[in-house]
PDB file of N, CA and C in Angstrom:
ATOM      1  N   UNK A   1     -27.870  12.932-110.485  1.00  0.00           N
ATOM      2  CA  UNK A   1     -28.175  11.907-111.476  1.00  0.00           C
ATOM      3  C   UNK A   1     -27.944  10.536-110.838  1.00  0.00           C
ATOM      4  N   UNK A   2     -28.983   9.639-110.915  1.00  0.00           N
ATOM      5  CA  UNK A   2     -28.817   8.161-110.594  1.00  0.00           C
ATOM      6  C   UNK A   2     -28.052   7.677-112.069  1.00  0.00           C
ATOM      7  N   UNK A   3     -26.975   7.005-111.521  1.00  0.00           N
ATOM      8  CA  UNK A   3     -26.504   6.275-112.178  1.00  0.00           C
ATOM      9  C   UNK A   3     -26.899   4.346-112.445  1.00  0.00           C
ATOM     10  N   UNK A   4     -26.919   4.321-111.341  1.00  0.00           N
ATOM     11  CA  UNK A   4     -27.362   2.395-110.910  1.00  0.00           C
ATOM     12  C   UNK A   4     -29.107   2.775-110.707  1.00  0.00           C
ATOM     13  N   UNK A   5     -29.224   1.697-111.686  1.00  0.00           N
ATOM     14  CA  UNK A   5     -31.336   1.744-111.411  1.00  0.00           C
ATOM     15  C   UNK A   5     -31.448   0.395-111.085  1.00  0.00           C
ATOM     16  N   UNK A   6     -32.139  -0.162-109.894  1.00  0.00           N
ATOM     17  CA  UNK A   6     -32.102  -1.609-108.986  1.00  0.00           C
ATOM     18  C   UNK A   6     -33.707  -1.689-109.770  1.00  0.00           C
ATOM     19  N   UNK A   7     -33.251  -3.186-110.314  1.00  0.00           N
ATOM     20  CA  UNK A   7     -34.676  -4.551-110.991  1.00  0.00           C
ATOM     21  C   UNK A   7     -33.691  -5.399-110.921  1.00  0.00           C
ATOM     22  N   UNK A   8     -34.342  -5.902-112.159  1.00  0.00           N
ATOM     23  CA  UNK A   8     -33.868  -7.189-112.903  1.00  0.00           C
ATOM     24  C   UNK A   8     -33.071  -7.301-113.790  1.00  0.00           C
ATOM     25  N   UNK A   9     -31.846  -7.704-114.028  1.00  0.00           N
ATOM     26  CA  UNK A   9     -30.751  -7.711-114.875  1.00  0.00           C
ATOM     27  C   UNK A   9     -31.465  -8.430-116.116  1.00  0.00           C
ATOM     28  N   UNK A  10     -30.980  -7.855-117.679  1.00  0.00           N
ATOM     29  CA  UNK A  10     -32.320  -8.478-118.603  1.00  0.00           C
ATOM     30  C   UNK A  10     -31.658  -9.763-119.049  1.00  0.00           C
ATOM     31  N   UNK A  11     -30.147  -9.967-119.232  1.00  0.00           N
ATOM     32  CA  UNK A  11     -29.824 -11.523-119.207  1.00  0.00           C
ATOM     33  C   UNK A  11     -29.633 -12.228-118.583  1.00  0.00           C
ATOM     34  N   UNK A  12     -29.259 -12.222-117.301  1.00  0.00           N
ATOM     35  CA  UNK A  12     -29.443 -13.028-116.357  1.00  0.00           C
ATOM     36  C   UNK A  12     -30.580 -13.364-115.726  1.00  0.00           C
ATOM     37  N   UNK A  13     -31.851 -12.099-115.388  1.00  0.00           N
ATOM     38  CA  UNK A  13     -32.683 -12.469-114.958  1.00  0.00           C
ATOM     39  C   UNK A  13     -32.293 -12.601-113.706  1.00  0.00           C
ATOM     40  N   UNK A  14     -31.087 -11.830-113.010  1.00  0.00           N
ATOM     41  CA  UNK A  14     -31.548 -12.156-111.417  1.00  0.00           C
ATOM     42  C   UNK A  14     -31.708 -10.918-110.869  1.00  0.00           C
ATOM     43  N   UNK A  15     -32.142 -10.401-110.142  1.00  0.00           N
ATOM     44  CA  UNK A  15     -32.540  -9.384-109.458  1.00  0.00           C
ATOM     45  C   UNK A  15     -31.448  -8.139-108.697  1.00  0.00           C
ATOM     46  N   UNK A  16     -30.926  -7.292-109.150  1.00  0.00           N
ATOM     47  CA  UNK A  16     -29.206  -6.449-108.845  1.00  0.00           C
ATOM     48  C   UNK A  16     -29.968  -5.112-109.261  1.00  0.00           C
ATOM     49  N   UNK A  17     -28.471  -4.613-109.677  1.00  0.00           N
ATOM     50  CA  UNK A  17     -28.898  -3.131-110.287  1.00  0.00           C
ATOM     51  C   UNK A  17     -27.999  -3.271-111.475  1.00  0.00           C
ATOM     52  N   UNK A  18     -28.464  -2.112-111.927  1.00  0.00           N
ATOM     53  CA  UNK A  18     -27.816  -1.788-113.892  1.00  0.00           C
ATOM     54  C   UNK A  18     -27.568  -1.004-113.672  1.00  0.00           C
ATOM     55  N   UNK A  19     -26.039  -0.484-114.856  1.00  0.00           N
ATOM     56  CA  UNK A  19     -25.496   0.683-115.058  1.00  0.00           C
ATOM     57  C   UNK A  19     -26.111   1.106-116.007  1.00  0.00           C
ATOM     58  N   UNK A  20     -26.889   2.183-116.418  1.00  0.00           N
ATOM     59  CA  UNK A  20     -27.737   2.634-117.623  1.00  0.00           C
ATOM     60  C   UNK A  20     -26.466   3.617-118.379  1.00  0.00           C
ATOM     61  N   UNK A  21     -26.628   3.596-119.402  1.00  0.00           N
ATOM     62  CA  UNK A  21     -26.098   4.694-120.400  1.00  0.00           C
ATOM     63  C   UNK A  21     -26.858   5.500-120.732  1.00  0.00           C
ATOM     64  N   UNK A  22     -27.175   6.397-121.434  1.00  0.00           N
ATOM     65  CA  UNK A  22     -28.047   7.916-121.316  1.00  0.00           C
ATOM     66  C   UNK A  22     -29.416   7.378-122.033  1.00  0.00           C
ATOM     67  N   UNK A  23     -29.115   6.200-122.755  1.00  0.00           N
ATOM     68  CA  UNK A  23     -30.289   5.779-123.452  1.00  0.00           C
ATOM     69  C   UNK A  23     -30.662   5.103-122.809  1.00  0.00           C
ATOM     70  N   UNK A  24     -30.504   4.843-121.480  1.00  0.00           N
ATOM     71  CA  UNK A  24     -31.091   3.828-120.421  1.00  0.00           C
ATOM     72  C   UNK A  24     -31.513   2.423-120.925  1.00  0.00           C
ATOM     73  N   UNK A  25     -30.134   2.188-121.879  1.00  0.00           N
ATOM     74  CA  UNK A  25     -29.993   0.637-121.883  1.00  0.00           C
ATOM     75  C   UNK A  25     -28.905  -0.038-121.134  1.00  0.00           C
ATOM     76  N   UNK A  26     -29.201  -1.129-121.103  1.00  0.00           N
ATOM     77  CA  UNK A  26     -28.350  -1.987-119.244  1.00  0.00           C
ATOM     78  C   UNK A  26     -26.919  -1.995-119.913  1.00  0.00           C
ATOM     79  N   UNK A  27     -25.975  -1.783-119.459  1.00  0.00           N
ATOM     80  CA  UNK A  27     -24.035  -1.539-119.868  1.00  0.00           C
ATOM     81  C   UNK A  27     -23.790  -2.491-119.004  1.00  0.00           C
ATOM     82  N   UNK A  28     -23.869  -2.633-117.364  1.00  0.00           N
ATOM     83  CA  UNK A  28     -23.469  -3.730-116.914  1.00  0.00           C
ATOM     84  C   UNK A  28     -24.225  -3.896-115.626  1.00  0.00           C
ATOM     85  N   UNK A  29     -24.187  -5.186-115.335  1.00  0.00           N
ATOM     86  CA  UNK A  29     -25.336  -4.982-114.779  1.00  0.00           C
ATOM     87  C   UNK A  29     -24.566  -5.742-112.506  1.00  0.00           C
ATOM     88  N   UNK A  30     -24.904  -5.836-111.155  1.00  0.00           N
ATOM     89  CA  UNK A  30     -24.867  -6.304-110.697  1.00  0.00           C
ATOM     90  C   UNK A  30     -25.828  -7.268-109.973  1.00  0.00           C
ATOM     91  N   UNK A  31     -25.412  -8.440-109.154  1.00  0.00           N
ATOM     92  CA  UNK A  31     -26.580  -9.019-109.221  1.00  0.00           C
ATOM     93  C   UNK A  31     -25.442 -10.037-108.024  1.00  0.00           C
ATOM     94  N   UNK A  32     -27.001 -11.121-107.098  1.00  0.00           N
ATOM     95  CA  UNK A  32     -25.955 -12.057-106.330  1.00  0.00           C
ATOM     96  C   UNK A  32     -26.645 -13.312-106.689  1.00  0.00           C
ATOM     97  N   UNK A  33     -25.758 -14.076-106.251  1.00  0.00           N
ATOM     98  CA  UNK A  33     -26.259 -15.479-107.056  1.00  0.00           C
ATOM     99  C   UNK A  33     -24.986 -16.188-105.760  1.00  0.00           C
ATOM    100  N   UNK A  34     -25.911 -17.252-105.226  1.00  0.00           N
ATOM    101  CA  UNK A  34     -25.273 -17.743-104.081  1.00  0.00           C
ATOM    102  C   UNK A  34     -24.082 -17.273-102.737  1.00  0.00           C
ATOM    103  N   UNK A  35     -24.664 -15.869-102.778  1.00  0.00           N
ATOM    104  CA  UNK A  35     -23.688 -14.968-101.890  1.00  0.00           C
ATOM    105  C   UNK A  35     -22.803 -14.507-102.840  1.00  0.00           C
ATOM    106  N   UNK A  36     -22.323 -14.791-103.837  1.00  0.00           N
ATOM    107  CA  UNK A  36     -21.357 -13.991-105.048  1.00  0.00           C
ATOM    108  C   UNK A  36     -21.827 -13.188-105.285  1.00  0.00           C
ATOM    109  N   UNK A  37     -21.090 -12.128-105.783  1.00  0.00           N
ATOM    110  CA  UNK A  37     -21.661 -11.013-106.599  1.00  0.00           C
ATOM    111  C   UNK A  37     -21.053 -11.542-107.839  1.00  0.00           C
ATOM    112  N   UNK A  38     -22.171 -10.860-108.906  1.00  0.00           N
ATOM    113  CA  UNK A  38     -21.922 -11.546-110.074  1.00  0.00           C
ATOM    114  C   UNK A  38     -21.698  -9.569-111.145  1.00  0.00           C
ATOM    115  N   UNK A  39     -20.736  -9.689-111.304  1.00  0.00           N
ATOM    116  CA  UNK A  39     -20.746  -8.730-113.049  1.00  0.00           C
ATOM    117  C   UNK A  39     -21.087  -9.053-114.025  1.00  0.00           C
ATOM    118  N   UNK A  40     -22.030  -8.343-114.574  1.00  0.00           N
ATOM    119  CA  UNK A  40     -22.123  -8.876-115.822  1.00  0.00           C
ATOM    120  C   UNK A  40     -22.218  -7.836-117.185  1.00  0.00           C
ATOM    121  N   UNK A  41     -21.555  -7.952-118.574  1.00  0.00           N
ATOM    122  CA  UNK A  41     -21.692  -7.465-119.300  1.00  0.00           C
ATOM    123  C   UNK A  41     -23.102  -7.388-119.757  1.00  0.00           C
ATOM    124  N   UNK A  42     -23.764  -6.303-119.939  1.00  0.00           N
ATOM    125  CA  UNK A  42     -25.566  -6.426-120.648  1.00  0.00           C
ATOM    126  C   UNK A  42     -25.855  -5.964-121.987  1.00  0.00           C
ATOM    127  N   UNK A  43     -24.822  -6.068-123.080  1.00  0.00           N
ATOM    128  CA  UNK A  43     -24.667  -5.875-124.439  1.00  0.00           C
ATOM    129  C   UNK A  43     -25.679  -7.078-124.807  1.00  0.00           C
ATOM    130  N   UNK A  44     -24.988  -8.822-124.332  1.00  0.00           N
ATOM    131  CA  UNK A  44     -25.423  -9.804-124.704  1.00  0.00           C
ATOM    132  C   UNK A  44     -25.704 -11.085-123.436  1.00  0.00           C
ATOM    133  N   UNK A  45     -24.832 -10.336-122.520  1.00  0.00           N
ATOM    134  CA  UNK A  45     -24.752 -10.909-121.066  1.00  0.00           C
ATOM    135  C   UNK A  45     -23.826 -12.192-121.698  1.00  0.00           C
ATOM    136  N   UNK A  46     -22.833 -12.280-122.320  1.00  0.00           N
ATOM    137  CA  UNK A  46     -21.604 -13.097-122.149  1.00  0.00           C
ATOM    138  C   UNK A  46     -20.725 -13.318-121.522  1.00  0.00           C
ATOM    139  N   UNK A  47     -20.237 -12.121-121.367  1.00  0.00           N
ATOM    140  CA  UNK A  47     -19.399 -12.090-119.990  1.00  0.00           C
ATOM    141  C   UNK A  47     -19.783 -11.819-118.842  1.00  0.00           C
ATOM    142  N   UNK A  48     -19.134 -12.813-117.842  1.00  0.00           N
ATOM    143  CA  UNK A  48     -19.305 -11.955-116.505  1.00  0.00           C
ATOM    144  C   UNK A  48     -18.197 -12.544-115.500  1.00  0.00           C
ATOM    145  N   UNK A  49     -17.575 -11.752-113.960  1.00  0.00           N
ATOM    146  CA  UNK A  49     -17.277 -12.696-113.465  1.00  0.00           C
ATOM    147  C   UNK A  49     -17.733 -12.381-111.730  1.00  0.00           C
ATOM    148  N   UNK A  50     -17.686 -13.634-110.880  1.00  0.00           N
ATOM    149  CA  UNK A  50     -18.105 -14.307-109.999  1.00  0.00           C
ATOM    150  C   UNK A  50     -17.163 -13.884-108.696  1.00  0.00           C
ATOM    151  N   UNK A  51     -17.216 -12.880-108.193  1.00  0.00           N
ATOM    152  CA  UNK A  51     -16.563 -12.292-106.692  1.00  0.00           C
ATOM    153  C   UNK A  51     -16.986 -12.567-105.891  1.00  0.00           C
ATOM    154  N   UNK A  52     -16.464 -12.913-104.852  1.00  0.00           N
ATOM    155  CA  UNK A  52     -16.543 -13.254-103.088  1.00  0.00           C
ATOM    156  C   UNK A  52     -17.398 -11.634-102.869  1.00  0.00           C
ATOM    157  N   UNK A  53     -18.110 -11.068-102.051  1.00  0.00           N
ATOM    158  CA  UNK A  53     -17.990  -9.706-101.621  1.00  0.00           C
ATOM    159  C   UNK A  53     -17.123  -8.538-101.064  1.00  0.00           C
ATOM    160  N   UNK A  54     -16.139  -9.494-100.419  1.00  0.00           N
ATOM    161  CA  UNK A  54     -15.009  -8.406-100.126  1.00  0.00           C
ATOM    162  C   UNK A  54     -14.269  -8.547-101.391  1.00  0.00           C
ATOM    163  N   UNK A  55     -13.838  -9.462-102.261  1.00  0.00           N
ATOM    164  CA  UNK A  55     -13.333  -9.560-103.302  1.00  0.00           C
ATOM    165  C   UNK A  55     -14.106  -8.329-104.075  1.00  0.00           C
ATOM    166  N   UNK A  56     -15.745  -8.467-104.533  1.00  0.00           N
ATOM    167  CA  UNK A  56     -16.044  -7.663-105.495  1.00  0.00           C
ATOM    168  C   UNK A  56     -15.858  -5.608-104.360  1.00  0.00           C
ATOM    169  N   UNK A  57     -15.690  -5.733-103.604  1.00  0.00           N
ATOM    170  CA  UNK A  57     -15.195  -3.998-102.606  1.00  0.00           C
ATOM    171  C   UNK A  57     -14.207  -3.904-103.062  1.00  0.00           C
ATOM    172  N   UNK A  58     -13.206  -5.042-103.162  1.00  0.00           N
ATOM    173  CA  UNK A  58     -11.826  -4.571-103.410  1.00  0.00           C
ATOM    174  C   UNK A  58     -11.538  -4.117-104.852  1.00  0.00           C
ATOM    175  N   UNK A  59     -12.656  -4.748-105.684  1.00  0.00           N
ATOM    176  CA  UNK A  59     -12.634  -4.410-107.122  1.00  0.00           C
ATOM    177  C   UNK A  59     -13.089  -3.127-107.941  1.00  0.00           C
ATOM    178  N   UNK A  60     -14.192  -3.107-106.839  1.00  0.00           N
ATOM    179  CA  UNK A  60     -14.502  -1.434-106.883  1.00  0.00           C
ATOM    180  C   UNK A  60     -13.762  -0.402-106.496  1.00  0.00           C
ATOM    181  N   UNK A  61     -13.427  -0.368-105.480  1.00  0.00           N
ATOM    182  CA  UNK A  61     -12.403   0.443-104.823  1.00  0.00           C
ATOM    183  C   UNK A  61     -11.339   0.573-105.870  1.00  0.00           C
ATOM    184  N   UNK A  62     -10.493  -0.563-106.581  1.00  0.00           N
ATOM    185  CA  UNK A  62      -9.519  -0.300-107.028  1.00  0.00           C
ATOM    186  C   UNK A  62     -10.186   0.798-108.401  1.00  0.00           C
ATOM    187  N   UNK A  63     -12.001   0.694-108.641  1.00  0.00           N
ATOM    188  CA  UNK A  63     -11.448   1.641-110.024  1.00  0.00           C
ATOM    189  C   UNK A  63     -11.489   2.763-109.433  1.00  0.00           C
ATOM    190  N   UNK A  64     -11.899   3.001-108.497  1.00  0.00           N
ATOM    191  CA  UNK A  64     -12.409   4.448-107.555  1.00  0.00           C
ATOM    192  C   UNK A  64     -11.377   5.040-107.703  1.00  0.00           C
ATOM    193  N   UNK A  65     -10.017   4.254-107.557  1.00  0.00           N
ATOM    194  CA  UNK A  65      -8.691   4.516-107.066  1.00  0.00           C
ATOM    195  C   UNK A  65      -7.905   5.040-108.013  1.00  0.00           C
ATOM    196  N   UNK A  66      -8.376   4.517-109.459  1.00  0.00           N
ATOM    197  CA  UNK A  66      -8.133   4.395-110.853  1.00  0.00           C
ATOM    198  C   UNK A  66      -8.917   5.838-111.396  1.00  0.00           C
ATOM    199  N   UNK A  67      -9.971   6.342-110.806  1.00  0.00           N
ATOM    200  CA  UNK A  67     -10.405   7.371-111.232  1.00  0.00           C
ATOM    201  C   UNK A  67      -9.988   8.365-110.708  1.00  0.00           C
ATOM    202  N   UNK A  68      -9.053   8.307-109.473  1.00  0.00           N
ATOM    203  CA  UNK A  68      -8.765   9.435-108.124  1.00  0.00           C
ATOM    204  C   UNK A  68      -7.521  10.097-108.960  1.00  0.00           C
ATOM    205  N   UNK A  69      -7.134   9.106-109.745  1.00  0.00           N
ATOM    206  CA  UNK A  69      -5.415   9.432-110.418  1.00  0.00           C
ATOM    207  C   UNK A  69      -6.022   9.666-111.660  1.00  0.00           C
ATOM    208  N   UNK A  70      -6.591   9.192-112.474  1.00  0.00           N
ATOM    209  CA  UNK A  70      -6.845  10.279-113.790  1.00  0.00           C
ATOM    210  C   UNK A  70      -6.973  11.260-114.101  1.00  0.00           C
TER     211      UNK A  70
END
């Protein structure tokens, strides 16, 4: 199963990949915007926040890390 489907994030409008939920509507989406990686919530695209790239590895990793122990 693909989880991440690579377009266009639908509130931001910049070009990443989405996390789909089974109804293959966007949950969150990634995307770069001046070398940042950007998160973003895709409920309403209100939230998001703005990582360096090793910053956003280290952020991933930590849930990886977070899922290894659950």
């Amino acid at each position: 199963m693909k989880y991440w489907v690579e377009g266009t994030a639908d509130q931001s409008h910049l070009i990443g990949i989405s996390l789909l939920d089974n109804g293959y509507d966007n949950v969150l989406s990634l995307s770069v915007e001046d070398g940042k990686i950007v998160f973003t919530e895709e409920c309403d695209g209100y939230y998001n926040v703005v990582l360096s790239k090793e910053d956003a590895k280290a952020a991933l990793q930590e849930a990886i890390d977070w899922i290894d122990k659950a």
